[in-house]
C-alpha atoms as a PDB file:
ATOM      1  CA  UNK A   1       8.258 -39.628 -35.124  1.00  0.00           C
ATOM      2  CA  UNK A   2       6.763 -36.235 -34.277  1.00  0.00           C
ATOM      3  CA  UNK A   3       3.218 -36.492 -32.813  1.00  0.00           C
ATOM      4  CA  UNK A   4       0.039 -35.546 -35.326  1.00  0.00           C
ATOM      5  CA  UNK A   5      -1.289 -31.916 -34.559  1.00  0.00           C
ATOM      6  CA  UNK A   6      -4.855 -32.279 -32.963  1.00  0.00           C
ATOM      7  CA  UNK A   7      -7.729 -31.272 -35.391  1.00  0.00           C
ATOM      8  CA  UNK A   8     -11.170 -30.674 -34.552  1.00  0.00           C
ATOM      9  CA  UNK A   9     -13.497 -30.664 -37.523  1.00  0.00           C
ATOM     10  CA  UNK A  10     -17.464 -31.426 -38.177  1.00  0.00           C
ATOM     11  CA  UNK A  11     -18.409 -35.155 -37.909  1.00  0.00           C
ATOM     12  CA  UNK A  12     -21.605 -36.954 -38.185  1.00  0.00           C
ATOM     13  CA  UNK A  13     -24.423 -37.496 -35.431  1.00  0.00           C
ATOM     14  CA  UNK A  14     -23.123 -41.364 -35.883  1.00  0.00           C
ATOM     15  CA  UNK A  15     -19.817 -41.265 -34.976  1.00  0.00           C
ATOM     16  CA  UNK A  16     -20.763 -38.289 -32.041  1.00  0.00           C
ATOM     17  CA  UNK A  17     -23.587 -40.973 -31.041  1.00  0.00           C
ATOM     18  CA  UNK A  18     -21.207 -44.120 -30.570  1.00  0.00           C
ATOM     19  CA  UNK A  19     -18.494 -41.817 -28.706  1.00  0.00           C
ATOM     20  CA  UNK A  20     -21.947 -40.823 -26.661  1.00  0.00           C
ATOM     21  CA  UNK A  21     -23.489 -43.962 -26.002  1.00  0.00           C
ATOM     22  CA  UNK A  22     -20.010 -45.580 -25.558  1.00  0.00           C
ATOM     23  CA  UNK A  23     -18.514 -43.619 -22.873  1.00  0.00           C
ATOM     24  CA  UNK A  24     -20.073 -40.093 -22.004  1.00  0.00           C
ATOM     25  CA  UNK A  25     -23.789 -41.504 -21.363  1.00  0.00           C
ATOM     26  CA  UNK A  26     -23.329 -45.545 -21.523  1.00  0.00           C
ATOM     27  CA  UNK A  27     -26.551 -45.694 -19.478  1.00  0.00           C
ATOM     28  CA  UNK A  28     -29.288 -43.503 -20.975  1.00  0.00           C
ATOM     29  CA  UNK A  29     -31.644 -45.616 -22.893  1.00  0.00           C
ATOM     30  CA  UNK A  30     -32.000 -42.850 -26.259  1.00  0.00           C
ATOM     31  CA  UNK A  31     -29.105 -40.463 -27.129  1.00  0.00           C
ATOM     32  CA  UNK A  32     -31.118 -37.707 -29.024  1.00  0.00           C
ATOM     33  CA  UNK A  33     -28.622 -35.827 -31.390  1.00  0.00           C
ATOM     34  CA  UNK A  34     -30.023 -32.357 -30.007  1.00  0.00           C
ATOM     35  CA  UNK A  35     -32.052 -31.399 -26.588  1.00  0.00           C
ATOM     36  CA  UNK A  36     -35.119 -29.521 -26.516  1.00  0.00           C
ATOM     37  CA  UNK A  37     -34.046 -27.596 -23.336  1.00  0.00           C
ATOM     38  CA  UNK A  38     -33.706 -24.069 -24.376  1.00  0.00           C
ATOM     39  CA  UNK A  39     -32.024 -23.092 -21.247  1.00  0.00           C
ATOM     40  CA  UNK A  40     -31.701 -24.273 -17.849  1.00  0.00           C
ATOM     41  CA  UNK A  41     -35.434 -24.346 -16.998  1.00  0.00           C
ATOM     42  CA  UNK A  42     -37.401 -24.197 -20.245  1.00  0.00           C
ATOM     43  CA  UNK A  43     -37.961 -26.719 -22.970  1.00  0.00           C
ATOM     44  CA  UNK A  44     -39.446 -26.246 -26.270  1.00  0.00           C
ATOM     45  CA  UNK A  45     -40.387 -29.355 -28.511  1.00  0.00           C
ATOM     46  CA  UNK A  46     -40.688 -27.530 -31.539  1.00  0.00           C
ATOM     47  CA  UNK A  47     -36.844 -27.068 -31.338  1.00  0.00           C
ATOM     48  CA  UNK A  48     -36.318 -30.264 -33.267  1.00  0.00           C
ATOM     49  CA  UNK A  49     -38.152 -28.263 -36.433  1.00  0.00           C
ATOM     50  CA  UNK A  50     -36.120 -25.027 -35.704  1.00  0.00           C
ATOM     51  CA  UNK A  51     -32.615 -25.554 -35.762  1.00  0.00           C
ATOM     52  CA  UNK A  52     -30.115 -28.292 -37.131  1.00  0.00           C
ATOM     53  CA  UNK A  53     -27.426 -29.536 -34.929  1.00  0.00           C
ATOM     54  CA  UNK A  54     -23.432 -29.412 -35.352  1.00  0.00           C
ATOM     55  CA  UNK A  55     -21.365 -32.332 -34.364  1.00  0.00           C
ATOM     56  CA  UNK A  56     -17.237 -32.274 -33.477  1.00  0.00           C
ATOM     57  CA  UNK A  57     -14.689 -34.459 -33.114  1.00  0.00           C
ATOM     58  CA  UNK A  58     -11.501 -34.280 -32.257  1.00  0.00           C
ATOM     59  CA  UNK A  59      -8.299 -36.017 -33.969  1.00  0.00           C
ATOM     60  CA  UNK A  60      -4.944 -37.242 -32.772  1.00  0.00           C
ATOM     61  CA  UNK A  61      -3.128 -39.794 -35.294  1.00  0.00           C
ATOM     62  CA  UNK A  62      -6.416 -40.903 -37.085  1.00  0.00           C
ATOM     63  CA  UNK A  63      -7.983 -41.604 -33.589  1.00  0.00           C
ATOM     64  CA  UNK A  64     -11.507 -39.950 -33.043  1.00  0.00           C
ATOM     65  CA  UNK A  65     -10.326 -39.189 -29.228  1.00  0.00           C
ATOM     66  CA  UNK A  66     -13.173 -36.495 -28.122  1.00  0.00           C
ATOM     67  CA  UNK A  67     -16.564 -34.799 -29.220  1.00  0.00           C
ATOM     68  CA  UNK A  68     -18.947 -31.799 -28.887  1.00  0.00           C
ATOM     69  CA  UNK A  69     -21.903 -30.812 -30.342  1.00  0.00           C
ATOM     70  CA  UNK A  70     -23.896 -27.741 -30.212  1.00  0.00           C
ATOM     71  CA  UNK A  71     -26.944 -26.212 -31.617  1.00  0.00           C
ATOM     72  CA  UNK A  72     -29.378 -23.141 -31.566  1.00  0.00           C
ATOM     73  CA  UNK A  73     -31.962 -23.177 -28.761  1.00  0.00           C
ATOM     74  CA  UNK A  74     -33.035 -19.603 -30.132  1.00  0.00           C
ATOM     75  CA  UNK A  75     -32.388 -17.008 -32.771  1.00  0.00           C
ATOM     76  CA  UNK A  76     -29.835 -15.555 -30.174  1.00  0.00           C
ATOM     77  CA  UNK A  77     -28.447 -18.731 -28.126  1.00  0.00           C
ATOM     78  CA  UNK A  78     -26.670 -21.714 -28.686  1.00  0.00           C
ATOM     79  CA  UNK A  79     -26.209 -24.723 -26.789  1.00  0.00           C
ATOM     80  CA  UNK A  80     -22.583 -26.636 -26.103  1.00  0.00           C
ATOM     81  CA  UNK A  81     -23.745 -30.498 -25.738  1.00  0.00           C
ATOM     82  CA  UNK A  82     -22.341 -33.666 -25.131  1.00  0.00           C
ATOM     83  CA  UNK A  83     -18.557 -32.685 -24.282  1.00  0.00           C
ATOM     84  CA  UNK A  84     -16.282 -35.904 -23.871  1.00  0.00           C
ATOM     85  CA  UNK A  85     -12.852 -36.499 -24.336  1.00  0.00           C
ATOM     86  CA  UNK A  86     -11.133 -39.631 -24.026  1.00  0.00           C
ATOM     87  CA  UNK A  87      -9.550 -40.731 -20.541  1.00  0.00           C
ATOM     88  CA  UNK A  88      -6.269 -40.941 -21.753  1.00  0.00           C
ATOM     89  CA  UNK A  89      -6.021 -38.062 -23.829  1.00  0.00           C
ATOM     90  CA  UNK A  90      -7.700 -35.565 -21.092  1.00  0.00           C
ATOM     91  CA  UNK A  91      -5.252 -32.469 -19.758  1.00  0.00           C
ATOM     92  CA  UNK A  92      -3.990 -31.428 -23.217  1.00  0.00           C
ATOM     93  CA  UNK A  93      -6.551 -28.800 -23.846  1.00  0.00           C
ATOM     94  CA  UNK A  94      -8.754 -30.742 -26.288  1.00  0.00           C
ATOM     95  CA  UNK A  95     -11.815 -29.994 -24.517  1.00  0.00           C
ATOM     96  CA  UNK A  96     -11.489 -26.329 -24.863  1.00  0.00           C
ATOM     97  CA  UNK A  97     -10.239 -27.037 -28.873  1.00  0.00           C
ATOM     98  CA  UNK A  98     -13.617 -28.573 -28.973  1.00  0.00           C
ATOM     99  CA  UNK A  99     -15.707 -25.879 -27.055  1.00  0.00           C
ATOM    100  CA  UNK A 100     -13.608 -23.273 -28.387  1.00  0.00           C
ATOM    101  CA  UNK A 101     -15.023 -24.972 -32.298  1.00  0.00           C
ATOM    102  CA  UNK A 102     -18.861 -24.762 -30.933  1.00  0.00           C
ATOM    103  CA  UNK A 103     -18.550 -21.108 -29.916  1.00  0.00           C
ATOM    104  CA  UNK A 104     -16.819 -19.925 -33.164  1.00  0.00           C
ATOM    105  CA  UNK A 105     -20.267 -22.184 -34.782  1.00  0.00           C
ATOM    106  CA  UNK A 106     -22.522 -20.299 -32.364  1.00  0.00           C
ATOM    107  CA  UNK A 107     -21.085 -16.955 -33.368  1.00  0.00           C
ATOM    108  CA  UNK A 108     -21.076 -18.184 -36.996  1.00  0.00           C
ATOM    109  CA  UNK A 109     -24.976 -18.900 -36.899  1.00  0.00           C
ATOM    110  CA  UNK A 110     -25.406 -15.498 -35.527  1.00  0.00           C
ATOM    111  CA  UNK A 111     -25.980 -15.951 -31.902  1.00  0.00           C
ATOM    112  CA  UNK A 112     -24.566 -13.877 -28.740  1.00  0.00           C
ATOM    113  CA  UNK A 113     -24.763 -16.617 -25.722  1.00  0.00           C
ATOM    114  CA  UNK A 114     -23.561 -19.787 -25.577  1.00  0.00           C
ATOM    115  CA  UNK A 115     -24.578 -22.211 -22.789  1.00  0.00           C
ATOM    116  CA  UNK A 116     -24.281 -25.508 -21.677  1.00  0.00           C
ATOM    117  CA  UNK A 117     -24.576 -28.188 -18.242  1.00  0.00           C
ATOM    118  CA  UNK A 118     -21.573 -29.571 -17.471  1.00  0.00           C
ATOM    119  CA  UNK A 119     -20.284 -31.864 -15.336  1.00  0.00           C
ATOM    120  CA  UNK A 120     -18.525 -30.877 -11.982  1.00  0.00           C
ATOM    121  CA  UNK A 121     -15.560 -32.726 -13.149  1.00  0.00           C
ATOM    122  CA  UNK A 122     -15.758 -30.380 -16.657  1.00  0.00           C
ATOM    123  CA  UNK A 123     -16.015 -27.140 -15.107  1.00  0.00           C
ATOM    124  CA  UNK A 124     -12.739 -25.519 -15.647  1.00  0.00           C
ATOM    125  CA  UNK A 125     -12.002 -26.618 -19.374  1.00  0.00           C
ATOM    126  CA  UNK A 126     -15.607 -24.734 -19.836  1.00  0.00           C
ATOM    127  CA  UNK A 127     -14.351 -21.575 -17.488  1.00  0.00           C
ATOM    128  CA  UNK A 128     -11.364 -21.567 -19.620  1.00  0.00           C
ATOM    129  CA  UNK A 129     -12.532 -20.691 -22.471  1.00  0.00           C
ATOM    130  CA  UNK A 130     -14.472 -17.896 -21.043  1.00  0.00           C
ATOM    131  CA  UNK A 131     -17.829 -20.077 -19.799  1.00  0.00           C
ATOM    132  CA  UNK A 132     -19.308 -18.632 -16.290  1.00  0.00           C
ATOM    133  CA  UNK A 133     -21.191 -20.241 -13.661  1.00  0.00           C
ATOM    134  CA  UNK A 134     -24.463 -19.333 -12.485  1.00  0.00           C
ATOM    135  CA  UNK A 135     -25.633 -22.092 -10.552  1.00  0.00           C
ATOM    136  CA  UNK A 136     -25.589 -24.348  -7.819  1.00  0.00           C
ATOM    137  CA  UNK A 137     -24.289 -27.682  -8.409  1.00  0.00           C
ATOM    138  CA  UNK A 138     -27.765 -29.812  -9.280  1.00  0.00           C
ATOM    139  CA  UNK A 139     -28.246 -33.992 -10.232  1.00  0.00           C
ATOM    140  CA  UNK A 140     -29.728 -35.532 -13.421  1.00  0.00           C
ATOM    141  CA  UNK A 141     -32.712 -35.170 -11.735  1.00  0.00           C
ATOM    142  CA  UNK A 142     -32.355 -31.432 -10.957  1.00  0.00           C
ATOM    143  CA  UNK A 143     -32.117 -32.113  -7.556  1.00  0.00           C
ATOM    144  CA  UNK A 144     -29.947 -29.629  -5.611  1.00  0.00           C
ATOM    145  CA  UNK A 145     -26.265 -31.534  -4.955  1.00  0.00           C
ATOM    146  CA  UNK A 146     -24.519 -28.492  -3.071  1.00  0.00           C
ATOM    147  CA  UNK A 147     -25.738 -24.664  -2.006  1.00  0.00           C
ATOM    148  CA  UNK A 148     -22.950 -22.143  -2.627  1.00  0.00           C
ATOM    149  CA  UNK A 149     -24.742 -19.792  -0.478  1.00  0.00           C
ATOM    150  CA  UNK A 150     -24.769 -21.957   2.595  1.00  0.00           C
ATOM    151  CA  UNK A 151     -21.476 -24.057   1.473  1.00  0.00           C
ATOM    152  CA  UNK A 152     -22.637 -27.133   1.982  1.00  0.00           C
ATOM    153  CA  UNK A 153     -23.955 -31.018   0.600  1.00  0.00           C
ATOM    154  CA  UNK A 154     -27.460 -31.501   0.228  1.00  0.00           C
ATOM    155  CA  UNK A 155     -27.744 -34.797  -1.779  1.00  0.00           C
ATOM    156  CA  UNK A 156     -24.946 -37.259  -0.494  1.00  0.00           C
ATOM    157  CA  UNK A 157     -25.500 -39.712  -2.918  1.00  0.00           C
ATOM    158  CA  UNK A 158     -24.922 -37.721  -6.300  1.00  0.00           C
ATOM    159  CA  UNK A 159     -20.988 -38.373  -7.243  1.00  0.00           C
ATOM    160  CA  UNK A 160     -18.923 -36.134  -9.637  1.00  0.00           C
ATOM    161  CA  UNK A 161     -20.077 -37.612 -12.854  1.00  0.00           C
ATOM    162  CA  UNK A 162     -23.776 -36.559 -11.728  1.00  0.00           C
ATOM    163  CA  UNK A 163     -23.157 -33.121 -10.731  1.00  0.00           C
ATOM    164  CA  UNK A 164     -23.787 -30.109 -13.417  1.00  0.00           C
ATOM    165  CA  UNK A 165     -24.516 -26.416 -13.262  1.00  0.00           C
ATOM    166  CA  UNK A 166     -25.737 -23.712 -15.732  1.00  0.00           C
ATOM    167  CA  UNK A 167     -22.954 -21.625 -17.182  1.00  0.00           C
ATOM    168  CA  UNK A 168     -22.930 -19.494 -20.571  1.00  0.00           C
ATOM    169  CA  UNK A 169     -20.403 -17.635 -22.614  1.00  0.00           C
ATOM    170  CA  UNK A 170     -20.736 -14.555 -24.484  1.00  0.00           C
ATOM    171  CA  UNK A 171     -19.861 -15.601 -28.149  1.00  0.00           C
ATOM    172  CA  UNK A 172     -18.200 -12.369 -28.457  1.00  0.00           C
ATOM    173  CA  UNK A 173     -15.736 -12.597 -26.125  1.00  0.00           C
ATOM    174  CA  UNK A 174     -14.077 -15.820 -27.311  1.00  0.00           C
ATOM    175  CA  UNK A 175     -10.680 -16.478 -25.465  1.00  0.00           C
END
């Protein structure tokens, strides 16, 4: 029996949630369905009025096996959110389906940058798709984790699933 084509299509903040709260962050207290970051430094509260956000899942067989969200943090950028993709269906290219479904929303909703936070261990699916970094590598916190300038550690004690950086895409230039 041949294997069911992968389909990525909307979902609702529910089943993005439980994939959230289940495996991508099992340990923060309230999953919010959007952020009010607008980018890596800012935040605006009033974003919650603003702009609606756009949940994704991804299907093999039936199975909900990964999710993405994304949503406007201004009339010209849009924010990927919340990428996960199930352990054992990881190195098949379903993250970048997924990111690859935000940026087509982003471009859709009239914006020209996309950006997002990602995790060390997500970098490349994100760069694949045409995402570039512009950051060091910083903690949950936003404590500094590594210094590309000076190549080296600064907080030992934040592991791969803790480390994220600031990277955006031009919506334009989708891959």
């Amino acid at each position: 029996m041949a294997m069911e084509t992968p389909i990525v299509f909307p979902i609702d903040w529910e089943q993005c949630k439980r994939m959230w709260t289940n495996y991508l962050w099992p340990d923060r207290p309230n999953v919010r369905s959007m952020s009010s970051m607008t980018d890596i430094s800012n935040v605006d509260m009033t974003i919650y009025e603003k702009y609606e956000p756009m949940f994704f899942g991804l299907h093999v067989e039936g199975l909900l096996v990964g999710v993405n969200s994304g949503h406007k943090t201004s009339e010209t950028h849009y924010r990927s959110r919340g990428l996960y993709v199930m352990k054992g269906y990881r190195g098949k290219f379903y993250g970048q389906d997924l990111l690859k479904a935000t940026l087509m929303q982003a471009e859709k909703e009239g914006c020209s940058v996309c950006w997002s936070l990602p995790r060390r261990t997500a970098l490349r699916t994100y760069e694949a798709v045409g995402f570039e970094k512009h950051s060091d590598w910083f903690d949950s916190k936003g404590r500094l984790v590594s210094d590309s300038e000076q190549h080296r550690v600064i907080t030992v004690d934040a592991d791969e699933e803790d480390a994220h950086c600031y990277v955006t895409a031009s919506v334009q230039e989708l891959k």
